[in-house]
Protein backbone atom coordinates (compact mmCIF):
# COMPACT_ATOMS: atom_id res chain seq x y z
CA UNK A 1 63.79 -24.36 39.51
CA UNK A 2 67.57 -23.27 38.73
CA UNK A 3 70.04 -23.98 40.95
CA UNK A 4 73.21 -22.51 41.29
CA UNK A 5 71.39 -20.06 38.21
CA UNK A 6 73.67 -16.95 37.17
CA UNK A 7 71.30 -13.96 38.17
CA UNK A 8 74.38 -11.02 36.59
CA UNK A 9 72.96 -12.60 33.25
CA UNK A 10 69.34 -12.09 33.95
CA UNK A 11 67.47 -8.69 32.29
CA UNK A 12 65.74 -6.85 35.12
CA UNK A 13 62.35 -8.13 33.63
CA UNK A 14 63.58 -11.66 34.07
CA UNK A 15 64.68 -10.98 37.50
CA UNK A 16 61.04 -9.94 38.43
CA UNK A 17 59.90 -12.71 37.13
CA UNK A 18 62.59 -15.24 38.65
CA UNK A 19 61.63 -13.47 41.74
CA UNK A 20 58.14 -13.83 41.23
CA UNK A 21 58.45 -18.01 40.52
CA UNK A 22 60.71 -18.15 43.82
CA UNK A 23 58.25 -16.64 45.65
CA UNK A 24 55.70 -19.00 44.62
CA UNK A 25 57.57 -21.81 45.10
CA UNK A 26 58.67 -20.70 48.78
CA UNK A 27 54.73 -20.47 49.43
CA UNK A 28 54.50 -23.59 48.43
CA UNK A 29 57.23 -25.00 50.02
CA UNK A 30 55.91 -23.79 52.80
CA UNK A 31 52.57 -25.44 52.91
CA UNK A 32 54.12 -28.44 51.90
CA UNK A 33 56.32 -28.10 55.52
CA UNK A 34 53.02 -27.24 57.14
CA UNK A 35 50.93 -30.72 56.32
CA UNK A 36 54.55 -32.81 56.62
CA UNK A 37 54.25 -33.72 53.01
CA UNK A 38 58.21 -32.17 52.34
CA UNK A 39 60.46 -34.65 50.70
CA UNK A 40 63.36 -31.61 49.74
CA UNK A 41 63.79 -29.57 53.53
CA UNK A 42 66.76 -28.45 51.45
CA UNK A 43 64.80 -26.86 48.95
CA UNK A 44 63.66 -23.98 51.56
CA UNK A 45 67.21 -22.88 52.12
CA UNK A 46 68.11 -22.61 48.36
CA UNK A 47 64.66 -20.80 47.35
CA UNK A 48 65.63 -18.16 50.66
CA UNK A 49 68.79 -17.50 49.36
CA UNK A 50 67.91 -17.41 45.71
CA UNK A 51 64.96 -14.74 46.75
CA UNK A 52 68.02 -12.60 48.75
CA UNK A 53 70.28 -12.78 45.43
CA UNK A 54 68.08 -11.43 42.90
CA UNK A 55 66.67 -8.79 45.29
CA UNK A 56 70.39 -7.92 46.20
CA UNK A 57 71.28 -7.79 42.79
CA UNK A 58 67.93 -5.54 42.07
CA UNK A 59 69.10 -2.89 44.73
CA UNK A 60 72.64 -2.88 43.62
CA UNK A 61 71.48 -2.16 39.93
CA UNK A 62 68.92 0.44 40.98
CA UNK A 63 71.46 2.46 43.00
CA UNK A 64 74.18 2.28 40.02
CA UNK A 65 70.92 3.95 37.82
CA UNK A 66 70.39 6.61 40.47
CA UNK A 67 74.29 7.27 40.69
CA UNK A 68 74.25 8.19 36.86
């Protein structure tokens, strides 16, 4: 995936489906922690905080639509 990836950028459709890859990759991530086959422990901190961005960044563009 993207690191350090500018989200402001993203359409909201592309967000989704950033979110939705994240998501998948945090599953995996995390099965890959279960059966001690991880060779980036890293990896789960980025993919958390990458997940909290683009959902931040979701909320704060839905409440400047509702403001309008």
């Amino acid at each position: 995936m993207a690191n350090k990836t500018d989200y402001n950028g993203q359409s909201d459709d592309q967000l989704s489906e950033s979110l939705g890859n994240l998501k998948r990759e945090q599953f995996n991530l995390r099965f890959q922690a279960a059966t001690s086959q991880l060779e980036k422990p890293s990896r789960v901190r980025e993919v958390r905080k990458d997940i909290a961005r683009i959902k931040t960044l979701q909320t704060q563009r839905n409440a400047a639509a509702d403001a309008k």
